[in-house]
C-alpha atoms as a PDB file:
ATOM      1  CA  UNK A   1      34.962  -4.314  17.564  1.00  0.00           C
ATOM      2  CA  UNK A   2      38.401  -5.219  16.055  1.00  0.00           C
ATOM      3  CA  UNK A   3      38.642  -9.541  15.465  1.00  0.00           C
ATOM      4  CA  UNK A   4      41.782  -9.561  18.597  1.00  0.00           C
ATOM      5  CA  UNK A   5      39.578  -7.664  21.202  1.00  0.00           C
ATOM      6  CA  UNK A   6      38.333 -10.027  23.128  1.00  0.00           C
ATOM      7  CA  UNK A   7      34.458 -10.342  23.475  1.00  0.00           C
ATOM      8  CA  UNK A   8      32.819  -9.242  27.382  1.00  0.00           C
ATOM      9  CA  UNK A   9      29.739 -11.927  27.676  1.00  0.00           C
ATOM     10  CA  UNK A  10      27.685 -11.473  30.560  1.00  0.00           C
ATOM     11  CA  UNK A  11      29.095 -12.408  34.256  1.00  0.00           C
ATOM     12  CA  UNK A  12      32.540 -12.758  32.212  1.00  0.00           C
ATOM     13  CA  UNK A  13      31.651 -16.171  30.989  1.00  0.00           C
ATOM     14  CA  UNK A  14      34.192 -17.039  28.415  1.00  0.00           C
ATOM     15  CA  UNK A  15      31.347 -18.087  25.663  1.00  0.00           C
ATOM     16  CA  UNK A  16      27.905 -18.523  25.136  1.00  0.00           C
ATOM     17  CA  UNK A  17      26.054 -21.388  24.115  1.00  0.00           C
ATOM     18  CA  UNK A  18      22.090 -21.514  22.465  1.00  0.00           C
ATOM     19  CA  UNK A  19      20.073 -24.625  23.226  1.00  0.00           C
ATOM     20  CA  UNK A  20      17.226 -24.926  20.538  1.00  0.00           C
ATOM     21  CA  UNK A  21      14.854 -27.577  19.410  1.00  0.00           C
ATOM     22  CA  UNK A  22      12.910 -28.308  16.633  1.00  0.00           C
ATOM     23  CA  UNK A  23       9.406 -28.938  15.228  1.00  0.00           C
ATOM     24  CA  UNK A  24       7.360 -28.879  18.274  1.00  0.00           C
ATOM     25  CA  UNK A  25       7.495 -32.185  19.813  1.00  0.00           C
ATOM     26  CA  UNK A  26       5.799 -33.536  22.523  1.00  0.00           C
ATOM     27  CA  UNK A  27       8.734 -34.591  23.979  1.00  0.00           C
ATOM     28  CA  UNK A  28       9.947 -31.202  23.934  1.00  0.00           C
ATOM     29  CA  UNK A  29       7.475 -30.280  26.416  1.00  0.00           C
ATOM     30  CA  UNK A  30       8.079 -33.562  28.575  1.00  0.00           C
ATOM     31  CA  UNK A  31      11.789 -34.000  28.289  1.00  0.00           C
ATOM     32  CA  UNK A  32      13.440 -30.844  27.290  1.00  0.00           C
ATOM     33  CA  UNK A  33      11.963 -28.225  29.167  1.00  0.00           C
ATOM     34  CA  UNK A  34      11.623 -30.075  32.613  1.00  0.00           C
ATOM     35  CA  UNK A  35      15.368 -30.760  32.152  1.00  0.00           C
ATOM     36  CA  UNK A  36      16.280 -27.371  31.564  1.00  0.00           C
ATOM     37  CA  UNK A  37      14.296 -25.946  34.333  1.00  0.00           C
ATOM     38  CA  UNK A  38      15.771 -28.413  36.534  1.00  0.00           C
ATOM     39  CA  UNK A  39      19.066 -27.001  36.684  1.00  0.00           C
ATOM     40  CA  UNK A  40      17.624 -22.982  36.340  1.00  0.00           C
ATOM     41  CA  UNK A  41      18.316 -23.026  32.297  1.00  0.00           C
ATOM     42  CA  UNK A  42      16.390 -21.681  29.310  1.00  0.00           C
ATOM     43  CA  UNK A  43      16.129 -22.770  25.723  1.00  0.00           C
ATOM     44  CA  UNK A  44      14.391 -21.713  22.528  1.00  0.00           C
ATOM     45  CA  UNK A  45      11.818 -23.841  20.857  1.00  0.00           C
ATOM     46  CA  UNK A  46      10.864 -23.008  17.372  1.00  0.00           C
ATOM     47  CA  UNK A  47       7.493 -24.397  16.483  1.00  0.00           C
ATOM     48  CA  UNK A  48       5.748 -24.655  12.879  1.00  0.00           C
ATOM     49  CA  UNK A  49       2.560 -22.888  13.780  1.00  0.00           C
ATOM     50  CA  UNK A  50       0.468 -24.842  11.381  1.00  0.00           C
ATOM     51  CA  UNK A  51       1.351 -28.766  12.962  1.00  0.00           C
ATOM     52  CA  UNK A  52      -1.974 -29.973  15.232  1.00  0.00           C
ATOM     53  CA  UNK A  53       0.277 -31.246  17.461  1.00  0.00           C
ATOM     54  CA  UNK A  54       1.619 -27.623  17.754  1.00  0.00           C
ATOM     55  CA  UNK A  55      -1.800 -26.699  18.779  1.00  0.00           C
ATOM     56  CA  UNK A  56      -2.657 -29.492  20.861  1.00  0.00           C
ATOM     57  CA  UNK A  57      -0.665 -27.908  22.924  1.00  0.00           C
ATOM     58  CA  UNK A  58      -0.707 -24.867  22.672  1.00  0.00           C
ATOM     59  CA  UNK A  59      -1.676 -23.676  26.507  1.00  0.00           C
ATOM     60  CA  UNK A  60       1.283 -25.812  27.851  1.00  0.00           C
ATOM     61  CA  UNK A  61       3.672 -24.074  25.096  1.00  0.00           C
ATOM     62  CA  UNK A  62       1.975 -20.839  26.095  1.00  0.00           C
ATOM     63  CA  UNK A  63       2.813 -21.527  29.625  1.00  0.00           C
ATOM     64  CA  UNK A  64       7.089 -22.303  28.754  1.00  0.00           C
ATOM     65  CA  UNK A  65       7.439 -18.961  27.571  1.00  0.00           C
ATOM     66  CA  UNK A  66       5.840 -17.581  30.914  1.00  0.00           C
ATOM     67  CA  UNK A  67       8.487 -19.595  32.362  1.00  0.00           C
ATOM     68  CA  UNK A  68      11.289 -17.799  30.468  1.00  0.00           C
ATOM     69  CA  UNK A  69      11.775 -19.915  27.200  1.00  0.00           C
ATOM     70  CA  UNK A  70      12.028 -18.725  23.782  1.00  0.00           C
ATOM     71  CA  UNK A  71       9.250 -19.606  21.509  1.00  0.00           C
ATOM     72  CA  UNK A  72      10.108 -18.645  17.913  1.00  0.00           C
ATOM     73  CA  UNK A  73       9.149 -19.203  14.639  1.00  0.00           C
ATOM     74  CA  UNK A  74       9.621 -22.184  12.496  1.00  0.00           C
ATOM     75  CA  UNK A  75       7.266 -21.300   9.753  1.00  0.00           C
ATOM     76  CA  UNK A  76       3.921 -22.458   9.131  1.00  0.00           C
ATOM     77  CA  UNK A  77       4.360 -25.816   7.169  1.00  0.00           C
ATOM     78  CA  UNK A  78       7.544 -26.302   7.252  1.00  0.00           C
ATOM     79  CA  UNK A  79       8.680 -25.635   3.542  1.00  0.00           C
ATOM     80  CA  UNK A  80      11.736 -27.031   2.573  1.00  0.00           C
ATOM     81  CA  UNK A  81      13.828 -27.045  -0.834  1.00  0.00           C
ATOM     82  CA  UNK A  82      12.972 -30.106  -2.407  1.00  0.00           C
ATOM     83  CA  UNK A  83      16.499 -30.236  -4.656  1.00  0.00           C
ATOM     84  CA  UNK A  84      18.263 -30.107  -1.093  1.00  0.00           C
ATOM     85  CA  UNK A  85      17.179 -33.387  -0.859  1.00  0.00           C
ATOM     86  CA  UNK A  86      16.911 -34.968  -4.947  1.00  0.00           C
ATOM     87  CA  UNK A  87      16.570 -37.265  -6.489  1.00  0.00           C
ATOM     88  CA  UNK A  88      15.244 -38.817  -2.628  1.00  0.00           C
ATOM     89  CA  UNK A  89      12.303 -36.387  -1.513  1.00  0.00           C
ATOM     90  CA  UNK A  90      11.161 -37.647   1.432  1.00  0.00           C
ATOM     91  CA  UNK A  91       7.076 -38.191   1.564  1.00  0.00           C
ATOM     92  CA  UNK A  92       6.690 -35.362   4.067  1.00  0.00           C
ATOM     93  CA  UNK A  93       7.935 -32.645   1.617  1.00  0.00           C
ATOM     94  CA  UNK A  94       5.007 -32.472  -1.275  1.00  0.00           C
ATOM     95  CA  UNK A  95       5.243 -30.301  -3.748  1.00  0.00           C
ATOM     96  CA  UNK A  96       3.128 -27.625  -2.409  1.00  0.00           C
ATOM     97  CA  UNK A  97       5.786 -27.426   0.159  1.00  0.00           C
ATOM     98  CA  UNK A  98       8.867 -26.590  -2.196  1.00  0.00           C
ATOM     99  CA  UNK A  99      10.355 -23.589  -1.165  1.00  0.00           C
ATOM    100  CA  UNK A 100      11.284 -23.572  -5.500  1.00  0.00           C
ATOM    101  CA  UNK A 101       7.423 -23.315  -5.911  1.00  0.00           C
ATOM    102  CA  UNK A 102       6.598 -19.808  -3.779  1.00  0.00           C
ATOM    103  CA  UNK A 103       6.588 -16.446  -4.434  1.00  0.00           C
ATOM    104  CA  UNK A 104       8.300 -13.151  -2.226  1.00  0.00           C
ATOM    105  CA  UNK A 105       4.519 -12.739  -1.768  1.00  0.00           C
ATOM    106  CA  UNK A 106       4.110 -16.466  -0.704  1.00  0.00           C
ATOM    107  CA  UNK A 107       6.545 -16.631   1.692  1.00  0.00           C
ATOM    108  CA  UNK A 108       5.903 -12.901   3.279  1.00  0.00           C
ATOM    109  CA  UNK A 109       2.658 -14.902   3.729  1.00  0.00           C
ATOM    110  CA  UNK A 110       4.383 -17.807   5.525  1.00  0.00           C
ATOM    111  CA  UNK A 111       6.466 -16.122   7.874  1.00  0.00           C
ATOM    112  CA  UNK A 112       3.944 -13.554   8.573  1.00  0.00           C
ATOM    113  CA  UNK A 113       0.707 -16.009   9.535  1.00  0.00           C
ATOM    114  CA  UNK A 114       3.640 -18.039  11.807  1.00  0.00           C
ATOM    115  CA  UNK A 115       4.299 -14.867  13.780  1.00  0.00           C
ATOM    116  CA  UNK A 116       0.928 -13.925  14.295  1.00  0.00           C
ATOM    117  CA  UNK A 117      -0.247 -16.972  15.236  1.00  0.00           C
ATOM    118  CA  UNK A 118       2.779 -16.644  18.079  1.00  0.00           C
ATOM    119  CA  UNK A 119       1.654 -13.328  19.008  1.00  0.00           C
ATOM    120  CA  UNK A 120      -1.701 -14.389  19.211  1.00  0.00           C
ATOM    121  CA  UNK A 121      -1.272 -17.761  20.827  1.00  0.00           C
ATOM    122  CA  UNK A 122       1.716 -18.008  22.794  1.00  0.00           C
ATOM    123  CA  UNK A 123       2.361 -14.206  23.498  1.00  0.00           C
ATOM    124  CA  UNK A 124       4.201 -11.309  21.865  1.00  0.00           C
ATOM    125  CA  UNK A 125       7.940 -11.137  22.329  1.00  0.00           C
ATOM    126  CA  UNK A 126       9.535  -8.307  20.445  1.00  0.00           C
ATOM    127  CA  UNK A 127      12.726 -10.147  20.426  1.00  0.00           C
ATOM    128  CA  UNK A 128      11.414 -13.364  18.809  1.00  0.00           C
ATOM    129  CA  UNK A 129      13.574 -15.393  16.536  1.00  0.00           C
ATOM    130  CA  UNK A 130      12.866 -17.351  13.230  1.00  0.00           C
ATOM    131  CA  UNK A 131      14.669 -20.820  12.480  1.00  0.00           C
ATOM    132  CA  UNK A 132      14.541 -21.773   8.696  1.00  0.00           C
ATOM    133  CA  UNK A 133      12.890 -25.222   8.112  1.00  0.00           C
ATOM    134  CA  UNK A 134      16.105 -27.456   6.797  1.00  0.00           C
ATOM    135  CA  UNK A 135      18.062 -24.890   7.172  1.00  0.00           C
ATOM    136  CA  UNK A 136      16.974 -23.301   3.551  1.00  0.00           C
ATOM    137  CA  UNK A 137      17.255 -19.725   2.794  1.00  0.00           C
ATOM    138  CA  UNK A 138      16.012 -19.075  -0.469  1.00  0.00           C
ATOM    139  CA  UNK A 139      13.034 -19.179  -2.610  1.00  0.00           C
ATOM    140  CA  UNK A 140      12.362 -19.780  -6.196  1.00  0.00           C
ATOM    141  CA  UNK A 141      14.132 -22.185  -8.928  1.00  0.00           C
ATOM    142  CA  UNK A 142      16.685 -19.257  -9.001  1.00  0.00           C
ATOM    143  CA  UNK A 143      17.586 -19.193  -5.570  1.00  0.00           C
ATOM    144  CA  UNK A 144      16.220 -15.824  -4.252  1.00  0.00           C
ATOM    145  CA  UNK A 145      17.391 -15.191  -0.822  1.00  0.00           C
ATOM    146  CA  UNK A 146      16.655 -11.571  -0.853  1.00  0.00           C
ATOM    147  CA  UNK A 147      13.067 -12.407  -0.775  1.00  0.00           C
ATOM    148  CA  UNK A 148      13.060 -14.751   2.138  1.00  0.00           C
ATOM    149  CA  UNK A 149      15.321 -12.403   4.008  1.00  0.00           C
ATOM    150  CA  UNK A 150      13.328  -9.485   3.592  1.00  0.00           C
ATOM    151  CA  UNK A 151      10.235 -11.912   5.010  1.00  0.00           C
ATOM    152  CA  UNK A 152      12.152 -12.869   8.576  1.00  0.00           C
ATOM    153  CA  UNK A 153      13.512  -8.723   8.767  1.00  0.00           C
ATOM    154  CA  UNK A 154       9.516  -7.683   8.750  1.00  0.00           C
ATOM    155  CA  UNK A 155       9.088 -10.094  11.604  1.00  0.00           C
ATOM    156  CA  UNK A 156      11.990 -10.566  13.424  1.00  0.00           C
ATOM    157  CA  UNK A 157      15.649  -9.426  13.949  1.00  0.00           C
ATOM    158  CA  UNK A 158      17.420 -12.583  13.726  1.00  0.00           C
ATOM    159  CA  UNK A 159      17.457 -15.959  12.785  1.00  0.00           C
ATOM    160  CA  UNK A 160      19.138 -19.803  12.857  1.00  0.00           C
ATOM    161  CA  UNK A 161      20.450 -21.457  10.250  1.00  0.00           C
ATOM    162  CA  UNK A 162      22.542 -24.955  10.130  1.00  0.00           C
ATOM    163  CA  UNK A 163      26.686 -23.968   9.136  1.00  0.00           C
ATOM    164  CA  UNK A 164      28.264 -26.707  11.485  1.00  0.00           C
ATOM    165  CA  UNK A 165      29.934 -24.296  13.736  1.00  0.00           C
ATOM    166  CA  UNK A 166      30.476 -21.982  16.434  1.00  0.00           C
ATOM    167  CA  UNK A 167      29.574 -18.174  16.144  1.00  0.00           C
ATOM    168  CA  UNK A 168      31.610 -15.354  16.316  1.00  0.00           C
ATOM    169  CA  UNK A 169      30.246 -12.663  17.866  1.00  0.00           C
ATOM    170  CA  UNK A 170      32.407  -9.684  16.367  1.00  0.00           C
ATOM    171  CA  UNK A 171      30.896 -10.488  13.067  1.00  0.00           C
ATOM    172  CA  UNK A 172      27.926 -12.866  12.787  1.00  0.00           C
ATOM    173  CA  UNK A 173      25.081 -12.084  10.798  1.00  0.00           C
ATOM    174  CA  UNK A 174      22.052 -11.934  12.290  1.00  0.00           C
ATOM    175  CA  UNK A 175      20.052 -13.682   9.673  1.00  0.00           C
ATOM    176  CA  UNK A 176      22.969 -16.280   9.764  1.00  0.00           C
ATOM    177  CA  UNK A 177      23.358 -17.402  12.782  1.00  0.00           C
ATOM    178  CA  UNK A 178      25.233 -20.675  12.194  1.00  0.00           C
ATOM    179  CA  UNK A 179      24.051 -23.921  14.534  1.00  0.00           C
ATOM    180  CA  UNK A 180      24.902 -27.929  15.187  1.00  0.00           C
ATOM    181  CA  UNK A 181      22.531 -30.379  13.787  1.00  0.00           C
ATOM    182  CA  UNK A 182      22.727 -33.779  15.065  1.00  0.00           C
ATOM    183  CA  UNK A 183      21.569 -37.072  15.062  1.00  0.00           C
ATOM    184  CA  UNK A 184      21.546 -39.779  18.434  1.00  0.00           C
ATOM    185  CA  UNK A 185      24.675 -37.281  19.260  1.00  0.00           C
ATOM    186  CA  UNK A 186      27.390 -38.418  21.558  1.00  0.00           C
ATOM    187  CA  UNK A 187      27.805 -36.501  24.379  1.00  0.00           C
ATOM    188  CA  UNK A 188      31.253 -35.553  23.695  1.00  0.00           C
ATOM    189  CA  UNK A 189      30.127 -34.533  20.433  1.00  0.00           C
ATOM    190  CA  UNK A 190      27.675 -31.984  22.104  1.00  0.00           C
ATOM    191  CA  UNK A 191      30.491 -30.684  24.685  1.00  0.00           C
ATOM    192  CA  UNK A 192      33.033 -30.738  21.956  1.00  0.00           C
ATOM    193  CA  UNK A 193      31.040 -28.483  20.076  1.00  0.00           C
ATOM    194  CA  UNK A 194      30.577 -26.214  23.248  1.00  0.00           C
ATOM    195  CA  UNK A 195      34.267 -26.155  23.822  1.00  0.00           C
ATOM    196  CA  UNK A 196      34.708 -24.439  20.522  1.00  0.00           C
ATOM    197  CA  UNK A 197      33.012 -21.257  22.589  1.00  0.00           C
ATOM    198  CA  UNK A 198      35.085 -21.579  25.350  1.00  0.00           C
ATOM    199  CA  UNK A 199      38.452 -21.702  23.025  1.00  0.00           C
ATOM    200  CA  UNK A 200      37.371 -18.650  21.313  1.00  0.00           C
ATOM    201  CA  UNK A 201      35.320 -16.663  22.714  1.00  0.00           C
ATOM    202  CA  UNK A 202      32.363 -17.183  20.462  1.00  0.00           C
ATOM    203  CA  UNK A 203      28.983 -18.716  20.606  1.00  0.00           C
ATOM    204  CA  UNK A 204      27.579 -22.035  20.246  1.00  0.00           C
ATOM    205  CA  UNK A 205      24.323 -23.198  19.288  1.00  0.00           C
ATOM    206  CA  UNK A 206      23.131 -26.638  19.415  1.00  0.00           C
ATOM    207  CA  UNK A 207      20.074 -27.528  17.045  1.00  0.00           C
ATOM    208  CA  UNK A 208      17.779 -30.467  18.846  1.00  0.00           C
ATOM    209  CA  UNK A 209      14.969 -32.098  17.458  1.00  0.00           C
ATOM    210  CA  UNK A 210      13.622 -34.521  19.802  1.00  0.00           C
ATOM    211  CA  UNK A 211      15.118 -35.394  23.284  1.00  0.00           C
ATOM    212  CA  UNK A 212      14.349 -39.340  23.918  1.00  0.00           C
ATOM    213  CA  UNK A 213      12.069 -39.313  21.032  1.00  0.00           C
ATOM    214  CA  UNK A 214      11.548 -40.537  17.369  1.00  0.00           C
ATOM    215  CA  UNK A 215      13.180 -37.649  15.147  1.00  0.00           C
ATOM    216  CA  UNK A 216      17.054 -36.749  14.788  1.00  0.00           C
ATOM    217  CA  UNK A 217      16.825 -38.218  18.845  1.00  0.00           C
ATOM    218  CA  UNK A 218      18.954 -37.321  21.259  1.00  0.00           C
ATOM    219  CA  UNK A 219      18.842 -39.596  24.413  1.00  0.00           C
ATOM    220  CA  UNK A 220      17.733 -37.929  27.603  1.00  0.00           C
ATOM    221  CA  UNK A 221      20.252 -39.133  29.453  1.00  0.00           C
ATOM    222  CA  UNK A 222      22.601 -37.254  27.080  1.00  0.00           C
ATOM    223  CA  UNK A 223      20.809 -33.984  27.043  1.00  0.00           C
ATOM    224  CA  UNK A 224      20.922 -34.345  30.846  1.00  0.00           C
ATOM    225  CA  UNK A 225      24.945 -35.250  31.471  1.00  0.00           C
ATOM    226  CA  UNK A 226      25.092 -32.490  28.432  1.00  0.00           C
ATOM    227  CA  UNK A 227      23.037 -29.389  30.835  1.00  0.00           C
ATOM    228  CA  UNK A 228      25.047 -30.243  34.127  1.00  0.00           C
ATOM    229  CA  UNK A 229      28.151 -29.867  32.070  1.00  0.00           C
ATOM    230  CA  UNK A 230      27.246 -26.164  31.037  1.00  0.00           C
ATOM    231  CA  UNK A 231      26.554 -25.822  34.502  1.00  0.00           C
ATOM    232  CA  UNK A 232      30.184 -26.856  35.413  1.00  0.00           C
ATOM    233  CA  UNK A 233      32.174 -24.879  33.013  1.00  0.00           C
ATOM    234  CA  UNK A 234      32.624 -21.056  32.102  1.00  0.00           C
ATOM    235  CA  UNK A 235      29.704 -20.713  29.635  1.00  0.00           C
ATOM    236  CA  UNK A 236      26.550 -18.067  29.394  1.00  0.00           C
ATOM    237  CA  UNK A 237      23.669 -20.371  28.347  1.00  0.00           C
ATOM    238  CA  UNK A 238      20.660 -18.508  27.369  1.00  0.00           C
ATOM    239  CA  UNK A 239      18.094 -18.062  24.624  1.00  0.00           C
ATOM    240  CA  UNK A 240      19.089 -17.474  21.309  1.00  0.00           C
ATOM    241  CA  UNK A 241      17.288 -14.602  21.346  1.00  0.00           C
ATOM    242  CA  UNK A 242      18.800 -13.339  24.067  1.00  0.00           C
ATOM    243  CA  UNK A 243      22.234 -14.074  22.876  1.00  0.00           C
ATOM    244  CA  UNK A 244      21.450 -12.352  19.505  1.00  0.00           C
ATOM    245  CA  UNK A 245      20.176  -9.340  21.031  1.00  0.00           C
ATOM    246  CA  UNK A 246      23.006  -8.521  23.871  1.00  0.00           C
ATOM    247  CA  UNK A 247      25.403  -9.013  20.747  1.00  0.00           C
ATOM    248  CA  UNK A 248      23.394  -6.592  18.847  1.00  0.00           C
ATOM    249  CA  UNK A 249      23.644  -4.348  21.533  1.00  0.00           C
ATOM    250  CA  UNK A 250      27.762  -4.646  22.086  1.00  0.00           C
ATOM    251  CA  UNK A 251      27.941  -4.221  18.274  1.00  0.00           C
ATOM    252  CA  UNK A 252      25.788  -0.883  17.833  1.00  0.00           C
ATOM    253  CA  UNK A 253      23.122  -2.612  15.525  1.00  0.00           C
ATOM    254  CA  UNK A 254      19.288  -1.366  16.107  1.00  0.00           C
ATOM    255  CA  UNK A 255      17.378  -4.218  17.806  1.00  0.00           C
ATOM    256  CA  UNK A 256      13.954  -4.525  19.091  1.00  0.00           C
ATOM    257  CA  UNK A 257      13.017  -3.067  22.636  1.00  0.00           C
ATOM    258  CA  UNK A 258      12.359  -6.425  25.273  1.00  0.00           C
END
């Protein structure tokens, strides 16, 4: 598709926007969801396979993707990259955590275990997503994104990363797919970044942690006034996974079956 064509999103909406949240919170499950399904809306919720409060859970996470959410992968213990955040490492990263520390046959490991524990536990979704932990892409002291790459693509055919912007469709990479990460977020931050869709056609994904809760919050009230504005304006809002694959699709680039 040539950059001035303009992009066809379902119904004719004039962009798409991606509602995902992080880590597996409770809140999550009390907050999130029932807001969503409120106002006839689904989301993706990645959730690190290995966290008990993941599997505390588990039957009432099984139950949101019977309901039509996206449950994807966030690893299993979260690794991160601990020189993304030197000289400062924050007490939940150990070392046995740094993504510098693994192997391609460590983190084949990682991704794998997380999406058979999905499979297994929540239910198998051909078009399930991954969402690197922090946003960090590559192994090794040498930074080795092949490896990690090669990891998601045995699992799944596409995945979130942070980036700060909107998506366009004509040309985003699957493996890339850039999102908003936020902290006690305005709400005109959260429709400002929506907008950028609507301006150009492209897709917008928002990266929650908690919703009225106790990491990188974002007040309920917010994440309410946020939902009925989707509702209001021109915008597709679906599951990233969903989003990824009808782009996949209008692009000609092999996709799993749904």
């Amino acid at each position: 598709m040539q950059k001035e064509e303009k992009w066809q999103w379902p119904g004719g909406q004039r962009g798409a926007v991606s509602l995902t949240y992080d880590d597996g919170h409770f809140d999550n499950l009390d907050h999130a969801a029932p807001d969503l399904e409120e106002r006839g809306l689904k989301g993706t919720f990645y959730l690190p396979t290995g966290n008990p409060r993941v599997h505390e859970r588990a039957d009432e996470w099984r139950a949101t993707f019977h309901r039509g959410h996206e449950i994807g992968n966030h690893s299993v213990v979260h690794p991160a990259r601990a020189d993304d955040y030197a000289p400062n490492i924050p007490d939940w990263l150990p070392p046995e955590k740094w993504l510098e520390r693994y192997s391609p046959e460590e983190i084949m490991r990682e991704v794998g275990e997380a999406a058979e524990w999905l499979d297994a536990s929540i239910g198998a979704d051909p078009l399930r997503t991954y969402a690197y932990p922090c946003c960090a892409t590559a192994i090794g002291e040498i930074r080795d994104e092949a490896s990690y790459d090669a990891a998601i693509r045995k699992h799944h055919f596409a995945a979130r990363i942070g980036g700060g912007r909107s998506n366009d469709p004509t040309d985003v990479d699957m493996l890339r797919i850039r999102s908003y990460g936020f902290t006690e977020p305005s709400l005109d931050d959260l429709t400002g970044y929506c907008r950028e869709a609507l301006e150009g056609g492209g897709w917008t994904v928002l990266m929650f942690h908690s919703v009225e809760g106790r990491s990188h919050n974002t007040p309920r009230e917010v994440h309410q006034r946020l939902l009925d504005h989707l509702l209001e304006e021109d915008y597709w809002v679906a599951p990233l996974n969903r989003v990824a694959a009808e782009i996949c699709r209008q692009r000609g680039i092999d996709y799993p079956s749904s």
